[in-house]
Structure formats: C-alpha cells, structure tokens
PDB file of N, CA and C in Angstrom:
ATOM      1  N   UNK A   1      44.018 107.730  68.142  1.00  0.00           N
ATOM      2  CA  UNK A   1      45.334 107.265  67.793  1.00  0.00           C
ATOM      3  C   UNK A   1      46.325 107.895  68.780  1.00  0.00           C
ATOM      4  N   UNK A   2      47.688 107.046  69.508  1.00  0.00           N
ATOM      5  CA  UNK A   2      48.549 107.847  70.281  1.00  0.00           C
ATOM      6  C   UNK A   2      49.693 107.688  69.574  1.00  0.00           C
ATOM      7  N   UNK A   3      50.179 108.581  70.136  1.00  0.00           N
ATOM      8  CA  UNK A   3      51.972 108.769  69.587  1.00  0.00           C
ATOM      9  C   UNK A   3      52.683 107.616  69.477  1.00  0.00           C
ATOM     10  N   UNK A   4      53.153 107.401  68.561  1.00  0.00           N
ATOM     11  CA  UNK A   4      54.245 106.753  68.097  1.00  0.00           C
ATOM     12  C   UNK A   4      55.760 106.501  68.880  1.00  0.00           C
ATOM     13  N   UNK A   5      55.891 107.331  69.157  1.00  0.00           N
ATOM     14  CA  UNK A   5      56.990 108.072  70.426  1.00  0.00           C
ATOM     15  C   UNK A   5      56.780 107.739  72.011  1.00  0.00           C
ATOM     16  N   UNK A   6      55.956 108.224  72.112  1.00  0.00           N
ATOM     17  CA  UNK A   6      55.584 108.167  73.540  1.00  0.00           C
ATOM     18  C   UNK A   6      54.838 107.316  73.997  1.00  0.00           C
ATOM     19  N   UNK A   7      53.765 106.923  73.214  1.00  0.00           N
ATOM     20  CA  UNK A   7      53.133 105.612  73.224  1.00  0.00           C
ATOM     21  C   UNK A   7      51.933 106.433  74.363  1.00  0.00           C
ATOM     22  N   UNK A   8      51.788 107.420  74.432  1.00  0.00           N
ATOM     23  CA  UNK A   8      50.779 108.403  76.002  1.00  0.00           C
ATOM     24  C   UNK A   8      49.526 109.208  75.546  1.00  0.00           C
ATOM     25  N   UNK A   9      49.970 110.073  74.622  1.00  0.00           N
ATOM     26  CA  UNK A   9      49.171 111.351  74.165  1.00  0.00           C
ATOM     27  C   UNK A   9      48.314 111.146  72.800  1.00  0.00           C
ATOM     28  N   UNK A  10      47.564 111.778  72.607  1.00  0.00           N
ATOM     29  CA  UNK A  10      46.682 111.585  71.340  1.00  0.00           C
ATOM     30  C   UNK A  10      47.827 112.475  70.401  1.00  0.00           C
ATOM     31  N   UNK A  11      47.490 111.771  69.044  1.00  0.00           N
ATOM     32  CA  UNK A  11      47.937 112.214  67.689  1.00  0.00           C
ATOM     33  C   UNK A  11      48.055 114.119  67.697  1.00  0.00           C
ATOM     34  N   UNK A  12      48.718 114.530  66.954  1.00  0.00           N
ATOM     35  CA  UNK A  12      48.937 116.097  66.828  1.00  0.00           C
ATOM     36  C   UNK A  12      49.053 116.081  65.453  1.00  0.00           C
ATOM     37  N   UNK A  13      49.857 115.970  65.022  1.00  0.00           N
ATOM     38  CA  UNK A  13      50.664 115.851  63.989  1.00  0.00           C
ATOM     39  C   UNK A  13      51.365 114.246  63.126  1.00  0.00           C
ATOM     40  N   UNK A  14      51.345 114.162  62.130  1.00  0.00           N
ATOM     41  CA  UNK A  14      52.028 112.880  61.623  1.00  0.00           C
ATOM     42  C   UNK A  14      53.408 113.581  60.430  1.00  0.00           C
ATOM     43  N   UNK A  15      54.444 113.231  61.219  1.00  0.00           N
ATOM     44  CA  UNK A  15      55.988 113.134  60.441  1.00  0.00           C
ATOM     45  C   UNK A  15      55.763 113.520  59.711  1.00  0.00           C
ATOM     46  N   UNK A  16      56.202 114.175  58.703  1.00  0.00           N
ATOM     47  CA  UNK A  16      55.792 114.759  57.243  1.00  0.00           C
ATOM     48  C   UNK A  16      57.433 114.420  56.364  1.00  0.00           C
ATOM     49  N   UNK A  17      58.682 113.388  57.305  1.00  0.00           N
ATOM     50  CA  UNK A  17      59.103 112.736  56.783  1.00  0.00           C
ATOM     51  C   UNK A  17      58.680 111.428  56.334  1.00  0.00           C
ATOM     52  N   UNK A  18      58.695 110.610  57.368  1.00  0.00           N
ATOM     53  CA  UNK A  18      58.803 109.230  57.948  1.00  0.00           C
ATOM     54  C   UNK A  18      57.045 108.651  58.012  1.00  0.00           C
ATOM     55  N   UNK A  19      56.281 109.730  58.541  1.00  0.00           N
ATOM     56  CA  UNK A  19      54.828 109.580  58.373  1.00  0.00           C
ATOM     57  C   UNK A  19      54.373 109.158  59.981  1.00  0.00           C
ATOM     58  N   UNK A  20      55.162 108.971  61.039  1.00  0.00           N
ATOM     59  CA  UNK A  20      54.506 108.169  61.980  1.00  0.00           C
ATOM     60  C   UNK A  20      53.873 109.272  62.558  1.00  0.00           C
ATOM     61  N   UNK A  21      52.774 109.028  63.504  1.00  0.00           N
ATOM     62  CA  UNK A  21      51.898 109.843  64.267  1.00  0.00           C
ATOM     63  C   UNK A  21      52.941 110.475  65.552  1.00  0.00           C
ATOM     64  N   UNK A  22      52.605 111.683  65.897  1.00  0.00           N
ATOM     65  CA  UNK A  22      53.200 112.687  66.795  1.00  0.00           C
ATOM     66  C   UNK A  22      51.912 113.440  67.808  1.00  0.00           C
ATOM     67  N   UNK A  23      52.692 113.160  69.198  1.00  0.00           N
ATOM     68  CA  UNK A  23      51.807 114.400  69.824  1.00  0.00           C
ATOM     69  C   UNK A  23      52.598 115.598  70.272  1.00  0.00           C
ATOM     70  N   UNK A  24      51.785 116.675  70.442  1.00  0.00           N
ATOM     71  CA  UNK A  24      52.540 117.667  70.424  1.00  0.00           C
ATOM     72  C   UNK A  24      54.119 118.062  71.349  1.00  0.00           C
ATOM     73  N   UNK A  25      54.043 116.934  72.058  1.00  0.00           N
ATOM     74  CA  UNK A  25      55.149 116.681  72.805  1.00  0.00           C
ATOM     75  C   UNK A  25      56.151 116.412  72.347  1.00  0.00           C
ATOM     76  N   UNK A  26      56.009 115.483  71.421  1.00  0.00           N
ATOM     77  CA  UNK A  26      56.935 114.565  70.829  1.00  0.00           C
ATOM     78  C   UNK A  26      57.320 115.234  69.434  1.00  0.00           C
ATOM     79  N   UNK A  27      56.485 116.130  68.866  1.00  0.00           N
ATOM     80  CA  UNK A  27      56.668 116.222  67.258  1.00  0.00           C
ATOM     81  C   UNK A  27      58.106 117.434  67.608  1.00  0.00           C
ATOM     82  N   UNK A  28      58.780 117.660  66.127  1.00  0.00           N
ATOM     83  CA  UNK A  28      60.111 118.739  66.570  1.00  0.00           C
ATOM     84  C   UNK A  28      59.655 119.423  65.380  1.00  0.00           C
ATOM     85  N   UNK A  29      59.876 120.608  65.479  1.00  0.00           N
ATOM     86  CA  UNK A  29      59.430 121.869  64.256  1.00  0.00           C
ATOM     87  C   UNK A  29      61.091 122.428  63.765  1.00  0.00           C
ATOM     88  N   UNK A  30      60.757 122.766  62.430  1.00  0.00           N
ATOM     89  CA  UNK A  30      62.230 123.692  62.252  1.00  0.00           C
ATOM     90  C   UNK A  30      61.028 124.100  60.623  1.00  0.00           C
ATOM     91  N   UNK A  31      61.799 125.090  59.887  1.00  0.00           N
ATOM     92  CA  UNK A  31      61.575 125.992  58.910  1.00  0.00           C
ATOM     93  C   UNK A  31      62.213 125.432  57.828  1.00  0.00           C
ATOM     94  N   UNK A  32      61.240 125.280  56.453  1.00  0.00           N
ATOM     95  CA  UNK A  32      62.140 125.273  55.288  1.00  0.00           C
ATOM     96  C   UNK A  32      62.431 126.434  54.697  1.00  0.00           C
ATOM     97  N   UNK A  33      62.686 127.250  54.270  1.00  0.00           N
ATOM     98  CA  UNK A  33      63.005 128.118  53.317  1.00  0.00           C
ATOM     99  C   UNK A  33      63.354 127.905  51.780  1.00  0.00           C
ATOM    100  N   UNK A  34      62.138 128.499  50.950  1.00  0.00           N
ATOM    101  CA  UNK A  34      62.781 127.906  49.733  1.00  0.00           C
ATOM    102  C   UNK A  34      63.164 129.451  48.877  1.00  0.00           C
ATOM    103  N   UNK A  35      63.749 129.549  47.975  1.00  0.00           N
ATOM    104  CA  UNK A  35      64.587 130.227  47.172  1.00  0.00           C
ATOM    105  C   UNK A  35      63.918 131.779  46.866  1.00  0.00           C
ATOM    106  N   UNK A  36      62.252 131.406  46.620  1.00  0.00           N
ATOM    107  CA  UNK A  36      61.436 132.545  46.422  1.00  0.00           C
ATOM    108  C   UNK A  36      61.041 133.352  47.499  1.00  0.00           C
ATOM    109  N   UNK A  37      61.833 133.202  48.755  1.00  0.00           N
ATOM    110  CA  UNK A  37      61.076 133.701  49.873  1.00  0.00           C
ATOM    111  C   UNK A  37      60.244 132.958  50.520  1.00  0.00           C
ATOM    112  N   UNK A  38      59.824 132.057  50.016  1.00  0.00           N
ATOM    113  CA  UNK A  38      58.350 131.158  51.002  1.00  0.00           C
ATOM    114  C   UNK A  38      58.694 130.512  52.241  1.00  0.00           C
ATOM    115  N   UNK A  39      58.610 129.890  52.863  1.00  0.00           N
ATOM    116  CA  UNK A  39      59.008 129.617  54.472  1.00  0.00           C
ATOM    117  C   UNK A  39      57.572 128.361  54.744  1.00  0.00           C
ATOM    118  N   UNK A  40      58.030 127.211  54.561  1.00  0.00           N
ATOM    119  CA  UNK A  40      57.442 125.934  55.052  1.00  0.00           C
ATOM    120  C   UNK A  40      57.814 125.433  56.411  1.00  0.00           C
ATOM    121  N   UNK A  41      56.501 125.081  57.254  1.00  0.00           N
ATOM    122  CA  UNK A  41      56.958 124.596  58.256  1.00  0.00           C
ATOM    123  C   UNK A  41      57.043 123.291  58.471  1.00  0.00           C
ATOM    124  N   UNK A  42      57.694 122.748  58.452  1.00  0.00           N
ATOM    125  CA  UNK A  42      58.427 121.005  59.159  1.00  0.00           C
ATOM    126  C   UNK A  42      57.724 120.852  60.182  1.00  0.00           C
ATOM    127  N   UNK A  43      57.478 119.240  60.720  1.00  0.00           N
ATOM    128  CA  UNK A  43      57.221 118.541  61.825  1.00  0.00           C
ATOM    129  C   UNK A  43      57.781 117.149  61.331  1.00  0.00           C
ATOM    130  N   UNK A  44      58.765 117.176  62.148  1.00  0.00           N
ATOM    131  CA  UNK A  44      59.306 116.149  61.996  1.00  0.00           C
ATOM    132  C   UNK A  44      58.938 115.300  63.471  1.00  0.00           C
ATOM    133  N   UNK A  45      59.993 113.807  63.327  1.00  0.00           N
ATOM    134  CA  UNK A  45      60.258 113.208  64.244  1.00  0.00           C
ATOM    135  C   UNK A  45      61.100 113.134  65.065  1.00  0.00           C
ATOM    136  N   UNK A  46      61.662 112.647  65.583  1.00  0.00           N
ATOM    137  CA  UNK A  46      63.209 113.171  66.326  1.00  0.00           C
ATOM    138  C   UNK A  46      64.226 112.672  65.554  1.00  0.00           C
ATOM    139  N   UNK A  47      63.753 111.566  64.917  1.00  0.00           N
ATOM    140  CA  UNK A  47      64.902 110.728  63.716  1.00  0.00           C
ATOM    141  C   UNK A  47      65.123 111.544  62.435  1.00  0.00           C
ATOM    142  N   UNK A  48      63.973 111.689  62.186  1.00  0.00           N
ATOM    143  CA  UNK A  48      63.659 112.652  60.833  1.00  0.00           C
ATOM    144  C   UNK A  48      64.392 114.189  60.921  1.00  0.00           C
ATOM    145  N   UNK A  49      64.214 114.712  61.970  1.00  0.00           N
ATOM    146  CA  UNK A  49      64.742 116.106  62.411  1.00  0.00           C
ATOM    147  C   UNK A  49      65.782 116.214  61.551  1.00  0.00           C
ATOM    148  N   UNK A  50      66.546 115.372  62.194  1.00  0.00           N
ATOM    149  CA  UNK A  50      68.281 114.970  61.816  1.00  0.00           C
ATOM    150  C   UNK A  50      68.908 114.302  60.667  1.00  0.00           C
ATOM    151  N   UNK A  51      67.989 113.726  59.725  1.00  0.00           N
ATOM    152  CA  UNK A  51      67.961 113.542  58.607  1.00  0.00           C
ATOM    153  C   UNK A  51      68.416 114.571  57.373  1.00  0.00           C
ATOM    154  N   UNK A  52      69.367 115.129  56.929  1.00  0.00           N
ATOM    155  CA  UNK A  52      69.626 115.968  55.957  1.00  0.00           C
ATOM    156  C   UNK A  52      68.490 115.729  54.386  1.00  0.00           C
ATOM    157  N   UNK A  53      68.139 114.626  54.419  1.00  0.00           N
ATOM    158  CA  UNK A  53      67.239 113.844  53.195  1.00  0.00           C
ATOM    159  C   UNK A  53      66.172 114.490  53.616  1.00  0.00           C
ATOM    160  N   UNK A  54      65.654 114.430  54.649  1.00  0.00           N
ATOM    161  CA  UNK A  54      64.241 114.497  55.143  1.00  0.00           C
ATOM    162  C   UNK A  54      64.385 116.377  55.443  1.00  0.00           C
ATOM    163  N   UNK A  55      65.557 117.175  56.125  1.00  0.00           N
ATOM    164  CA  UNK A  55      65.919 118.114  56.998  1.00  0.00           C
ATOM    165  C   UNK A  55      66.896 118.781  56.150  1.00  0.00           C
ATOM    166  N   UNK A  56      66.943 119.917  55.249  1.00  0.00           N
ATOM    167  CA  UNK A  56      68.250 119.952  54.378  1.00  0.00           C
ATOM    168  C   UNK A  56      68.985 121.051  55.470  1.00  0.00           C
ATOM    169  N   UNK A  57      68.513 121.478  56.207  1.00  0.00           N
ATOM    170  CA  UNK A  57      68.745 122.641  57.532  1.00  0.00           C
ATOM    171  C   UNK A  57      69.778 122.062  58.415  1.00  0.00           C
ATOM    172  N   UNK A  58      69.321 120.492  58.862  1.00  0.00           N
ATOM    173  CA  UNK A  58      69.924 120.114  60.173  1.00  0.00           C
ATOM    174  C   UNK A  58      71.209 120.437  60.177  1.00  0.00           C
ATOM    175  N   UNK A  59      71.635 120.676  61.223  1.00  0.00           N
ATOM    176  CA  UNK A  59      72.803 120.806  62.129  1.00  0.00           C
ATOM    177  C   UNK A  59      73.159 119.242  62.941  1.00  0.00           C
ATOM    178  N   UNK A  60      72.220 118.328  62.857  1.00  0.00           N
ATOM    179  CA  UNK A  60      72.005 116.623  63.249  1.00  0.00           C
ATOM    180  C   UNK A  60      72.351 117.078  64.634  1.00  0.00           C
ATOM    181  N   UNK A  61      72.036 117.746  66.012  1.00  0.00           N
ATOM    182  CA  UNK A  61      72.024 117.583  67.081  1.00  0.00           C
ATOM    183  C   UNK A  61      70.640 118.295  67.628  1.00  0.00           C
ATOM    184  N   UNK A  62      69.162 118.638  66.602  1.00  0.00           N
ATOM    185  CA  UNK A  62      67.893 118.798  67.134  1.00  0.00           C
ATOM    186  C   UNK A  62      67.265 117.834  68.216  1.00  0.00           C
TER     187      UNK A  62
END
C-alpha cells in the first residue's frame, strides 16, 4: 500500500484521525496529554494535524 499523500512511499502509519494511509514522510506527530498524566501519541495527517476535533493541541499552523 502507498501513501495517500505522496502517492511514492510504502504505508507507515494510517491517520488515527481521518484513517488514510501515511508514510513516514508524510505522517505529522504531536502529543495528547490527558488529565492523569498519560501522554498519547498522535499521527495525524497534515489536514487532521490542524483539526481542533481531531487535534485539541493545535495551534492550526503544523
């Protein structure tokens, strides 16, 4: 399977918003943090990044 994005590289990762396939090129990381201390990691898309729904973190210029 290739990226969604790039249309080049094999699969890495798939959106864990949106769901589409990512290669490691293409996928964008940021941190959730939830209340108890725990710390989830994101892979988003570049659309998804910026999504406050999907991203409650963004700053919308990832």
């Amino acid at each position: 399977m290739i990226c969604a994005i790039c249309q080049k590289k094999e699969v890495y990762v798939k959106c864990q918003g949106c769901g589409i396939p990512l290669c490691e090129d293409c996928f964008k990381f940021d941190l959730f943090g939830h209340g108890c201390g725990c710390v989830v990691p994101l892979y988003l898309c570049p659309t998804c990044i910026n999504d406050p729904t999907e991203n409650p973190y963004t700053t919308g210029d990832m």
